[in-house]
Protein backbone atom coordinates (compact mmCIF):
# COMPACT_ATOMS: atom_id res chain seq x y z
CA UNK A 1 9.91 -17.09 -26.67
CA UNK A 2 12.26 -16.20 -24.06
CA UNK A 3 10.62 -12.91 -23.16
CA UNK A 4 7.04 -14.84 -22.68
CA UNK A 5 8.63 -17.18 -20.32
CA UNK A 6 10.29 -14.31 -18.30
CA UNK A 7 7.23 -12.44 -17.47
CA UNK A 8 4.14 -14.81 -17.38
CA UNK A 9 4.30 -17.22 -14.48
CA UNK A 10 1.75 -20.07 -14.19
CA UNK A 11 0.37 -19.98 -10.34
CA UNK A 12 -2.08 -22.32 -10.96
CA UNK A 13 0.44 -25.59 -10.97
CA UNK A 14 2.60 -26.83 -8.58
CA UNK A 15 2.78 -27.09 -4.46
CA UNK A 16 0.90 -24.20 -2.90
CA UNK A 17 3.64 -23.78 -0.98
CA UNK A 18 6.12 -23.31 -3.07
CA UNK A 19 4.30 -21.38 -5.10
CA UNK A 20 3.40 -18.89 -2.58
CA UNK A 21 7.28 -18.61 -1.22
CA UNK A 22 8.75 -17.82 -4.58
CA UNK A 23 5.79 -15.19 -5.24
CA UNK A 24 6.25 -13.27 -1.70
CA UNK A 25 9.82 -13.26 -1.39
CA UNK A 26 10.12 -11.22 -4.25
CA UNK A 27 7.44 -9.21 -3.30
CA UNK A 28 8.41 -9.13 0.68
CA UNK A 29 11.24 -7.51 -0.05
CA UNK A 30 10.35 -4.89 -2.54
CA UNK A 31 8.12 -3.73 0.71
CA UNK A 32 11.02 -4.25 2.60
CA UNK A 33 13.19 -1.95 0.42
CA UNK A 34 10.04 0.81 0.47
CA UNK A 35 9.47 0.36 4.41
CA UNK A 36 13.82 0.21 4.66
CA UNK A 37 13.96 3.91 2.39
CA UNK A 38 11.62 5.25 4.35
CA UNK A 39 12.60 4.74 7.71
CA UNK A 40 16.04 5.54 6.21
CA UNK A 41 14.39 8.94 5.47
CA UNK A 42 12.89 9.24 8.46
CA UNK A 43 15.98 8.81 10.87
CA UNK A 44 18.20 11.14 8.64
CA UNK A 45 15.36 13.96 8.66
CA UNK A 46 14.55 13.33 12.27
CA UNK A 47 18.56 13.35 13.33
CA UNK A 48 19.21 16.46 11.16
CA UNK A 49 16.29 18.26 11.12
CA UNK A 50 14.45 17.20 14.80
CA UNK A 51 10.94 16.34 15.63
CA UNK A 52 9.68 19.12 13.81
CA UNK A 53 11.16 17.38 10.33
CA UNK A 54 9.84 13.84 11.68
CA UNK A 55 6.00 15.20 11.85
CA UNK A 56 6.60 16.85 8.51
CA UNK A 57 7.35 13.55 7.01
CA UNK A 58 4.56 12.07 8.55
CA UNK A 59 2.15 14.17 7.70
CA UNK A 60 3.46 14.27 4.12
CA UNK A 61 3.57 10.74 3.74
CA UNK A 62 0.19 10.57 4.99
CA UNK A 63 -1.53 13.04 2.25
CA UNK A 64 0.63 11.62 -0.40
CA UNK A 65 -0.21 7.81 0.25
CA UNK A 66 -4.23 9.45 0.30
CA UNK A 67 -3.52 10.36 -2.93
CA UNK A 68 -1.49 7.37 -4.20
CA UNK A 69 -4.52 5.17 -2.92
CA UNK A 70 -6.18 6.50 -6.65
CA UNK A 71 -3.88 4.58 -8.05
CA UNK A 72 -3.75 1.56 -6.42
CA UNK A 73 -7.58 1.14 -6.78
CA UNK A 74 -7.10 0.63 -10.67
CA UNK A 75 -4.31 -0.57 -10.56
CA UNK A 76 -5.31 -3.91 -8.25
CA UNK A 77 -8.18 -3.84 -10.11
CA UNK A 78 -5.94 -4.12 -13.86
CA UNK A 79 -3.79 -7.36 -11.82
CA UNK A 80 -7.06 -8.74 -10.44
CA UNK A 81 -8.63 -8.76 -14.37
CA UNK A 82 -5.17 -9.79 -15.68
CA UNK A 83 -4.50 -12.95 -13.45
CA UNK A 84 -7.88 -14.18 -13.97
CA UNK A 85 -7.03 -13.68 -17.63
CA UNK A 86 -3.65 -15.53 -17.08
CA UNK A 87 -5.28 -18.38 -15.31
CA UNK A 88 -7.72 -18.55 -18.14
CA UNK A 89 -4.92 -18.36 -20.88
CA UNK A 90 -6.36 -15.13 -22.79
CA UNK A 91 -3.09 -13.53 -23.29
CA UNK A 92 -5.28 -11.40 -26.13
CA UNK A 93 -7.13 -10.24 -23.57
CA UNK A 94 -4.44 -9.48 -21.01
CA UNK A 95 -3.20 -7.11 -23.68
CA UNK A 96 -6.44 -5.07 -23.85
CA UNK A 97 -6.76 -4.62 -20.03
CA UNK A 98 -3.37 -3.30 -20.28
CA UNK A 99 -3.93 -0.32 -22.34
CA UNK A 100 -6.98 0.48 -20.68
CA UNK A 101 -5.32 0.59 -17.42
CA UNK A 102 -2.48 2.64 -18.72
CA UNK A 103 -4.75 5.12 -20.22
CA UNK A 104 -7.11 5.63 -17.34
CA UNK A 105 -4.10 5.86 -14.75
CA UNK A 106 -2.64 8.25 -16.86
CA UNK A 107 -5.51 10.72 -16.80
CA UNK A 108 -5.95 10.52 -13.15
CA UNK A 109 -2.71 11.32 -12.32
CA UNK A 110 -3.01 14.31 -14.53
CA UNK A 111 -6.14 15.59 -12.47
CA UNK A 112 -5.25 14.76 -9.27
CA UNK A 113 -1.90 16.28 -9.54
CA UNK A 114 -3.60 19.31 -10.19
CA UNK A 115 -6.21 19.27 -7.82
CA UNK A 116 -3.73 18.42 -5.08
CA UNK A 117 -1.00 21.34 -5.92
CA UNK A 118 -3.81 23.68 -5.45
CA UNK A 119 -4.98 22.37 -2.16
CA UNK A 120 -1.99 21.49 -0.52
CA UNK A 121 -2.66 24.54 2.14
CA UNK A 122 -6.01 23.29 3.01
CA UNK A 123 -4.97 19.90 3.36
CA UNK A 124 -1.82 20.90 5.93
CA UNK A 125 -4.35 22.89 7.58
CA UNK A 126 -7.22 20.42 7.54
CA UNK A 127 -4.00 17.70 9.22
CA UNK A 128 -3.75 20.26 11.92
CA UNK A 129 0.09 20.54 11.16
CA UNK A 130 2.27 22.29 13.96
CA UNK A 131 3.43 25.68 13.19
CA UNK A 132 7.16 24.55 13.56
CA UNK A 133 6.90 21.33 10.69
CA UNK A 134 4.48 23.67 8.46
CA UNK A 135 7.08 25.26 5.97
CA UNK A 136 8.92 21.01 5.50
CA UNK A 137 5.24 19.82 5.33
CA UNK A 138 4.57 22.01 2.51
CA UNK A 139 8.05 21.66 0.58
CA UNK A 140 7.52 17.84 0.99
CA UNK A 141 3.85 17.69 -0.24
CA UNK A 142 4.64 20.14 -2.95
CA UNK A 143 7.63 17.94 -4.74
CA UNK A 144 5.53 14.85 -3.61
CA UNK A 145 2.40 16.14 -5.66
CA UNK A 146 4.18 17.30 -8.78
CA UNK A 147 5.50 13.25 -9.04
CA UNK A 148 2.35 11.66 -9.06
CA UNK A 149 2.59 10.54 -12.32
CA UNK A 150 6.12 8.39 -11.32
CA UNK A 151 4.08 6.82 -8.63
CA UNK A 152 1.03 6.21 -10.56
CA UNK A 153 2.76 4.71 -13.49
CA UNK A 154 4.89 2.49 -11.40
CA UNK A 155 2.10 1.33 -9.50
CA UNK A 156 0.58 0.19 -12.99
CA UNK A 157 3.80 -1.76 -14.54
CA UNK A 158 3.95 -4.11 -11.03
CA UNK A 159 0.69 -4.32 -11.36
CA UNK A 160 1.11 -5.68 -14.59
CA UNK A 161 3.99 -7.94 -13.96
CA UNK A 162 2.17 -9.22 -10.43
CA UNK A 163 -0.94 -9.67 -12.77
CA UNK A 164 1.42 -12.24 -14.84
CA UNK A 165 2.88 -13.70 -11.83
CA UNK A 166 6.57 -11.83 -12.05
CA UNK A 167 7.21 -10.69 -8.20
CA UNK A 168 11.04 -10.36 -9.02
CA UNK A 169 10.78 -7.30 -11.71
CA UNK A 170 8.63 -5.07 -9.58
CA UNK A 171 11.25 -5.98 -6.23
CA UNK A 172 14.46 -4.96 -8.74
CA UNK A 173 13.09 -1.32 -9.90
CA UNK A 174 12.12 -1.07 -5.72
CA UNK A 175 15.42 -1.81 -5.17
CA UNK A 176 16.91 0.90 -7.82
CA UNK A 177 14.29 3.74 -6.17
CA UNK A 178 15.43 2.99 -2.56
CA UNK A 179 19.09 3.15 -3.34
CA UNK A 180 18.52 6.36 -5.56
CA UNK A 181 16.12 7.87 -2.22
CA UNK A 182 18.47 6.94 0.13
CA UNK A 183 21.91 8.35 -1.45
CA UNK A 184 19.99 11.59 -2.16
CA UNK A 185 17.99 12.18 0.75
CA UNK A 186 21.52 12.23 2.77
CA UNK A 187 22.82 14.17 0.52
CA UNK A 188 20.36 16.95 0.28
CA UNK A 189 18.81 16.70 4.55
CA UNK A 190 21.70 15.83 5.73
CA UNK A 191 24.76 17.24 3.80
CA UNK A 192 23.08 20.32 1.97
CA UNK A 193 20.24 20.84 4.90
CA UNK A 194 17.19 21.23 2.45
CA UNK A 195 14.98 19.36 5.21
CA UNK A 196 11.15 18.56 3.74
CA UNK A 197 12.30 19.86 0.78
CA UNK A 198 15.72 17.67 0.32
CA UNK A 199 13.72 14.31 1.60
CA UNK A 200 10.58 15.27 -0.82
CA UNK A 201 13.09 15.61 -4.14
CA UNK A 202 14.67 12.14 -3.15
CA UNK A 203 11.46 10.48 -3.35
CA UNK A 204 10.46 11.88 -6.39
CA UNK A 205 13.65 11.28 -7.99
CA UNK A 206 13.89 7.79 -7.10
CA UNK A 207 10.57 7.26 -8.36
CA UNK A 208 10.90 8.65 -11.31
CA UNK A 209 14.30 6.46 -12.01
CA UNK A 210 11.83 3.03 -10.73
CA UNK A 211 8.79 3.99 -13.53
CA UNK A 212 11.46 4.80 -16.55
CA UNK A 213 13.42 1.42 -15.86
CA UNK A 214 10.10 -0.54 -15.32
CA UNK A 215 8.61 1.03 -18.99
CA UNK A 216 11.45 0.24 -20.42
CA UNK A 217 11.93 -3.60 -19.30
CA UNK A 218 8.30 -3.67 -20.09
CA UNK A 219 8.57 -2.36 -23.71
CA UNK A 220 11.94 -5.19 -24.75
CA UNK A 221 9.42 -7.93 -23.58
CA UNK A 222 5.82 -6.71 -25.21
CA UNK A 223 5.74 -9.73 -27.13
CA UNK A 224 5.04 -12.19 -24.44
CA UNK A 225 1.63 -10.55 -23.94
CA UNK A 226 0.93 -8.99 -27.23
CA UNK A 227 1.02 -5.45 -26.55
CA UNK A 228 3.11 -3.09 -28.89
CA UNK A 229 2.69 0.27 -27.02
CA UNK A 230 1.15 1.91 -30.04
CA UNK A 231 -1.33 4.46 -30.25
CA UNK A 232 -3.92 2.32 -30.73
CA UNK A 233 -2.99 -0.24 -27.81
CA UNK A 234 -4.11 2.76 -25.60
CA UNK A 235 -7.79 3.53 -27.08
CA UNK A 236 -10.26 2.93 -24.99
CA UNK A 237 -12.17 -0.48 -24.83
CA UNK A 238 -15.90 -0.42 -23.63
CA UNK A 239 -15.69 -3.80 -22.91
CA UNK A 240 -12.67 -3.81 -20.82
CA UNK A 241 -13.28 -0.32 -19.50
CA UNK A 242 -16.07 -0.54 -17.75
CA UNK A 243 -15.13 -3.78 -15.87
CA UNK A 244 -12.11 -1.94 -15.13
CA UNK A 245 -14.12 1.10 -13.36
CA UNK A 246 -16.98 -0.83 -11.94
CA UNK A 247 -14.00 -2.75 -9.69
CA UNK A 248 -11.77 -0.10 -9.46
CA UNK A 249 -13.89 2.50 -7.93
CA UNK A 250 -15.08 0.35 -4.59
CA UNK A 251 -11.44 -0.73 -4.53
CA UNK A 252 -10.27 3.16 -5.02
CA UNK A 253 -12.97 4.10 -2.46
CA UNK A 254 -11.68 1.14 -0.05
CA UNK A 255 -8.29 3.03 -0.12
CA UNK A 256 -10.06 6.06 0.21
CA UNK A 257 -11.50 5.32 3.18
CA UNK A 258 -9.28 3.47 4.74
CA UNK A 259 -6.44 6.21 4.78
CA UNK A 260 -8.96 8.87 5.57
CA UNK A 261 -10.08 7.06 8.68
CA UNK A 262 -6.24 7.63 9.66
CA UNK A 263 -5.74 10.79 8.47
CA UNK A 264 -8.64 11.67 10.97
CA UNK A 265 -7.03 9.69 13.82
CA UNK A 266 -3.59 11.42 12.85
CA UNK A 267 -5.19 14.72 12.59
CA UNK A 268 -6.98 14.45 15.63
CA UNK A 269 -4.03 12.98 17.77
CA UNK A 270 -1.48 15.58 16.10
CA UNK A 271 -3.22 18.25 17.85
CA UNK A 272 -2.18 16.78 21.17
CA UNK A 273 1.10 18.27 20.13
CA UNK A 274 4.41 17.71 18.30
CA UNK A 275 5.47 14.75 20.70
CA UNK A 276 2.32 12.84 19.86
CA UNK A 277 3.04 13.56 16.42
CA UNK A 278 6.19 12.37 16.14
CA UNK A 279 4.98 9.13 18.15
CA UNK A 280 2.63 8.31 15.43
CA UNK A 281 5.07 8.99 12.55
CA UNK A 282 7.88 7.00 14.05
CA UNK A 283 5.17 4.19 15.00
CA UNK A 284 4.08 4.53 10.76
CA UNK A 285 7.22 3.59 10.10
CA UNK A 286 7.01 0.46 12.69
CA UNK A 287 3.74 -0.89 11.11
CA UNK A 288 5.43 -0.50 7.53
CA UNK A 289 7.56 -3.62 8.62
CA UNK A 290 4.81 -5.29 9.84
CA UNK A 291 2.77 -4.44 6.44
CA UNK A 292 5.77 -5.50 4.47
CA UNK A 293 4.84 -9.26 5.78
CA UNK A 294 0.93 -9.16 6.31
CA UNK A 295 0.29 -7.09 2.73
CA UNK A 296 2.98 -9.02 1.10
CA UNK A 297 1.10 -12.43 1.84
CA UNK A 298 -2.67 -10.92 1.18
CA UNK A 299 -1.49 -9.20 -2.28
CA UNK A 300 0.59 -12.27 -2.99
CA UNK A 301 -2.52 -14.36 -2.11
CA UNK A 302 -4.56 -11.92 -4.32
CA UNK A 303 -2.32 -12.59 -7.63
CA UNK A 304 -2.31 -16.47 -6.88
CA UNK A 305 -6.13 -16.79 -6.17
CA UNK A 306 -7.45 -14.86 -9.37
CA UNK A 307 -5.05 -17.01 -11.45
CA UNK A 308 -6.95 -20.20 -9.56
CA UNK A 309 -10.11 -18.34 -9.65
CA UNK A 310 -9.42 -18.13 -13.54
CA UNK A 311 -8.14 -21.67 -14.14
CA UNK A 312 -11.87 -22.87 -11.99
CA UNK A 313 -9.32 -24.57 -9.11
CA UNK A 314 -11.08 -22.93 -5.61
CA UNK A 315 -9.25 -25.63 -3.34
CA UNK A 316 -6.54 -24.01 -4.82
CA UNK A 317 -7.52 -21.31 -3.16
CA UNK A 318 -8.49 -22.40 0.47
CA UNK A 319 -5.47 -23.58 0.85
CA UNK A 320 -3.61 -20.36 -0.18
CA UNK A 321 -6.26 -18.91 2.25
CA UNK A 322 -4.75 -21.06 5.32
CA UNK A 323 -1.23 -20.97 4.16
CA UNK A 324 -0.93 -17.41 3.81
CA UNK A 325 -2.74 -16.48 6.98
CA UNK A 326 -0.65 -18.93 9.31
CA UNK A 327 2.56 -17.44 8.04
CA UNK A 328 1.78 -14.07 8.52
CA UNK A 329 0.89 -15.07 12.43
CA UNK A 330 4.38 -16.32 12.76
CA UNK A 331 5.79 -13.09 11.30
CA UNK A 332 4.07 -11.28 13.26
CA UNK A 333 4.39 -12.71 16.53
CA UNK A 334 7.75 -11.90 15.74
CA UNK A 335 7.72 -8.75 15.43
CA UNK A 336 5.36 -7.75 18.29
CA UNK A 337 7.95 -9.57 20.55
CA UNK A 338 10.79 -7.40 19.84
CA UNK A 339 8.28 -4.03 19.90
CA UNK A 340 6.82 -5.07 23.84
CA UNK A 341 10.16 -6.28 24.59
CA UNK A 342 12.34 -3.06 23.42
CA UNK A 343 10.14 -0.31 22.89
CA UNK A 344 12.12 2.28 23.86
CA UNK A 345 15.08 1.00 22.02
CA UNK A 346 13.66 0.67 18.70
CA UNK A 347 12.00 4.01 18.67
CA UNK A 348 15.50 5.51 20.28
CA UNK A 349 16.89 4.71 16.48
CA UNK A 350 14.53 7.46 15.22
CA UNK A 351 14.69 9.87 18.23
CA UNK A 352 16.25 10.94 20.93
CA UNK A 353 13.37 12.81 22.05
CA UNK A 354 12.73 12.80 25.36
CA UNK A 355 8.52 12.90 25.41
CA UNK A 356 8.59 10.39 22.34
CA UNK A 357 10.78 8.09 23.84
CA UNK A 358 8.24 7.88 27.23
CA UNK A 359 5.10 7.28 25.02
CA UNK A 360 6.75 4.57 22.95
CA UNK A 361 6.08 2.13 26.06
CA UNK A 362 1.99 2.80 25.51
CA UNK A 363 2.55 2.77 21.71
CA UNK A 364 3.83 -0.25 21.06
CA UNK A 365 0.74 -2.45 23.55
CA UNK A 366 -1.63 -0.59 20.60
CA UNK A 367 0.71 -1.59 17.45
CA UNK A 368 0.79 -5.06 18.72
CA UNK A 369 -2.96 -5.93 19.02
CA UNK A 370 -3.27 -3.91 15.97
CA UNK A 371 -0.74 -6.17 14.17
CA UNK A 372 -2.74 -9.27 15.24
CA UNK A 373 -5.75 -7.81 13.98
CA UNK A 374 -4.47 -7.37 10.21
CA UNK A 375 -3.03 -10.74 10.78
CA UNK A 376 -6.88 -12.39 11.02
CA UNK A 377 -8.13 -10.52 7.98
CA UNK A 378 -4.87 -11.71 5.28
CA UNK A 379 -6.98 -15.14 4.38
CA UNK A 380 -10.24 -13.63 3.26
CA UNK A 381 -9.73 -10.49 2.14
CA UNK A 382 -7.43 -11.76 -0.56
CA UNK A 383 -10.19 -14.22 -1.92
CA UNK A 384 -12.66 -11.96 -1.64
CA UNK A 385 -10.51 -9.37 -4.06
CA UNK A 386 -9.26 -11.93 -6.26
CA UNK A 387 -12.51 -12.75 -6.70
CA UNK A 388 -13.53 -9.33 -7.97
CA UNK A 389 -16.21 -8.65 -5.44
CA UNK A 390 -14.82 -4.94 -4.98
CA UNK A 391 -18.44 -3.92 -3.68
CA UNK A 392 -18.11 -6.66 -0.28
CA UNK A 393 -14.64 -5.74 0.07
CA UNK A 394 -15.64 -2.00 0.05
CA UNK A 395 -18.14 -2.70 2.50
CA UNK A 396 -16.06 -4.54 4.92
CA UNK A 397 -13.25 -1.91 5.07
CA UNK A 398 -15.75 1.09 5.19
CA UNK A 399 -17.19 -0.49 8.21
CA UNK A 400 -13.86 -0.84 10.07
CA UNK A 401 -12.86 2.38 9.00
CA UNK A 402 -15.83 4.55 9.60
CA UNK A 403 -17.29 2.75 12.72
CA UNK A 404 -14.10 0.86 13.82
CA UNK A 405 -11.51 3.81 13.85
CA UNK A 406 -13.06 7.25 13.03
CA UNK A 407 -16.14 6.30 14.66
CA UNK A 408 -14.83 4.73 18.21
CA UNK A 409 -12.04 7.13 17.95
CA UNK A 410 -14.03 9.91 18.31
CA UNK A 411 -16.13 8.14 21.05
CA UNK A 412 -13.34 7.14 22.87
CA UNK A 413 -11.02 9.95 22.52
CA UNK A 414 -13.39 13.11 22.84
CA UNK A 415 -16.63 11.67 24.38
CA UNK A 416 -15.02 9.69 27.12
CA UNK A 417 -11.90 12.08 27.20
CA UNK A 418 -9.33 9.20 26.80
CA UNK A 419 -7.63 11.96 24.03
CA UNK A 420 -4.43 10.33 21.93
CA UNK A 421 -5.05 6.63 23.86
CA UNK A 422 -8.97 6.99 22.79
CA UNK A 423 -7.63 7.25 19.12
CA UNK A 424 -5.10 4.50 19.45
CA UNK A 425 -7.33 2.52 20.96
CA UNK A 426 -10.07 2.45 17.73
CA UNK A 427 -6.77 1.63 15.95
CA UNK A 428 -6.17 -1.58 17.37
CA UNK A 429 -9.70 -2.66 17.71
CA UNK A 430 -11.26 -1.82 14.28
CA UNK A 431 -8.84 -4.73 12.25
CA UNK A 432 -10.85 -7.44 13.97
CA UNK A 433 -14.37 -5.87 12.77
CA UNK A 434 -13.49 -6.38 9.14
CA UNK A 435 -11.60 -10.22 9.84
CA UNK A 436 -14.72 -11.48 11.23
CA UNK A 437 -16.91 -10.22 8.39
CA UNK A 438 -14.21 -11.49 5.73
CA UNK A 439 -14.22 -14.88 7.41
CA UNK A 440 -17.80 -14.99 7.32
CA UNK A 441 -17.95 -14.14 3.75
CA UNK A 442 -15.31 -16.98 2.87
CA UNK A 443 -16.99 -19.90 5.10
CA UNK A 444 -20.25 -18.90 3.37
CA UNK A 445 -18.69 -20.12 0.15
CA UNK A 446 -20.19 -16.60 -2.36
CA UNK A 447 -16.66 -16.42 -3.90
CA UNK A 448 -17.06 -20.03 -5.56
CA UNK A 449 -20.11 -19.30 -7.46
CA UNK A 450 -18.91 -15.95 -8.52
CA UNK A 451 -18.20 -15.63 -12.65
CA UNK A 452 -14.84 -13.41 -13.78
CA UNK A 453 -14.71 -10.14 -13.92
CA UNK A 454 -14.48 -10.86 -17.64
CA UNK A 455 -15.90 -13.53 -19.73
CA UNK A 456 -13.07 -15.78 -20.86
């Protein structure tokens, strides 16, 4: 039973501590590796193709991470219903969420890759992208779109392995797409000078390399949880498919909203021009780091409180709650040092850019208190997703989103005239509207009483 003890890991024994460390790491530096490729990415294109390639990136990786958020709705919906399910010790059951997972990502990415391929214009145009990054916008999107299925499916094996406790799998085939990304998108920006289009066919190719090595890792150690990858594993279960979509959805819509609330900051602060464009996709690339430690801890929370939300331990839980919050201040704080104390610096690694350089000093005051903000909301927004209340956890990110950042953005940068500061503004505030309802929901004590998402 080597393969079983490989893949399942039992969160639900052990120090807290401990247990959280050897989860994260793992998972910290996967993020690491995808923040690290991508600012890779984006200081080749921006060196070799200016701040014309840098916007184009940005833009692209906004509409493409819109998209991906499809995806990550199910598929942190599949981990949620499978660590409950591992805390529980239903491995039969594991196996059924599985191949209902598989077979409703794979449809979606199948009609969203369509639907995005023939909207790409509208959506460039909808961004407000400059006339000078249109043509590497669209090559990016483009390649970007057609690999959708890569992306999808290798958001669905992590979530798998996460689901069964395994952080280390998911952080190897990372590792294997970054290197792949990397190597290529030198090769084709900066050697054969392909620009959106050269950086666009790295990512796709080193996600494509990530989802075949994950299958096939997955496939040599099916036994562990019972699934054999035939035909039948993938029909669809009524029973398991409609738990699936009644979490999924809020948490797809939670995404959703969430990345269209920046898209409309973005859009609305990249017609200030391609400076303040390039500002905000160099400053994307600075909150990846910081969402490499704060994410890591709340989706590492996540996996360890529905195992303890399965196994019926909720101090279990409270203390992951504390644990992982206070550890994700210290990170921070961290971080937001360097940024305040080196601004220019740091963004001087991307550009050289006169105009972006001279706004990094406002940037990074907003990043900072923006940083502290996600920092308050790590605790209780894991708990209240392990604990399958997608509906609450909906709510609470459509409110900062729609009144926090759209909504004050468009107060503060049109009706009071503030413009690109307005917007960044809303962007630092609206993380703290969402803590303080999350905290509130976790002091009240709902997620205790809640039953699993399925009936062990």
């Amino acid at each position: 039973m080597t393969g079983k003890r490989s893949v399942v890991n039992d969160l639900t024994q052990g120090s807290v501590s401990k247990q959280l460390l050897r989860f994260s790491y793992p998972y910290a530096l996967a993020n690491l590796m995808l923040t690290g490729y991508g600012t890779l990415d984006m200081i080749i294109v921006g060196r070799f193709a200016g701040s014309g390639g840098i916007a184009a990136m940005s833009i692209g990786g906004d509409l493409t991470f819109f998209i991906t958020c499809i995806c990550m709705g199910f598929a942190m919906a599949g981990q949620i219903m499978i660590s409950q399910c591992v805390g529980a010790k239903n491995m039969k059951m594991v196996s059924k969420i599985i191949g209902n997972m598989y077979s409703l990502l794979l449809l979606c990415a199948a009609a969203v890759t369509v639907i995005s391929l023939s909207l790409t214009e509208n959506l460039l145009m909808w961004m407000n992208t400059p006339d000078e990054a249109w043509n590497d916008t669209y090559a990016f999107c483009t390649l970007c779109f057609s690999g959708i299925v890569f992306s999808f499916g290798f958001n669905a094996v992590s979530a798998t392995l996460r689901g069964m406790g395994d952080s280390k799998h998911p952080m190897m085939f990372t590792a294997v797409s970054a290197v792949i990304n990397v190597l290529l998108c030198f090769l084709f920006v900066a050697g054969f000078r392909w620009g959106g289009f050269g950086a666009g066919l790295a990512v796709v190719t080193g996600q494509g390399a990530a989802f075949i090595i994950s299958i096939v890792y997955l496939f040599k150690h099916k036994e562990s949880f019972h699934f054999d990858f035939g035909l039948n594993s993938f029909r669809p279960d009524r029973t398991i498919l409609l738990p699936l979509l009644k979490m999924g959805m809020p948490l797809t819509l939670r995404s959703g909203v969430q990345i269209m609330s920046n898209l409309i900051i973005n859009s609305q602060v990249n017609s200030f021009g391609v400076t303040y464009a390039a500002v905000g996709g160099v400053g994307q690339k600075i909150g990846g780091l910081q969402s490499t430690f704060t994410n890591t801890l709340s989706e590492s929370a996540t996996a360890m409180d529905g195992q303890n939300l399965g196994a019926g331990k909720p101090d279990r839980v409270r203390r992951v709650t504390l644990i992982s919050t206070g550890w994700s201040a210290v990170c921070i704080l961290i971080i937001s040092a360097a940024l305040l104390l080196f601004p220019a610096r740091i963004f001087g690694i991307f550009t050289s850019d006169p105009g972006t350089l001279e706004l990094s000093h406002t940037y990074v005051i907003v990043l900072s208190a923006m940083f502290f903000g996600f920092v308050t909301g790590v605790g209780p927004v894991a708990v209240i997703t392990a604990a399958g209340d997608a509906g609450m956890s909906f709510a609470i990110s459509g409110f900062e989103a729609v009144i926090g950042r759209a909504g004050l953005g468009l107060l503060l940068g049109r009706a009071f005239g503030l413009d690109a500061l307005g917007y960044w503004i809303a962007m630092a505030f609206s993380p703290y509207m969402s803590a303080i309802v999350g905290w509130v929901y976790y002091l009240r004590g709902r997620w205790e009483t809640r039953k699993l998402v399925i009936d062990n």
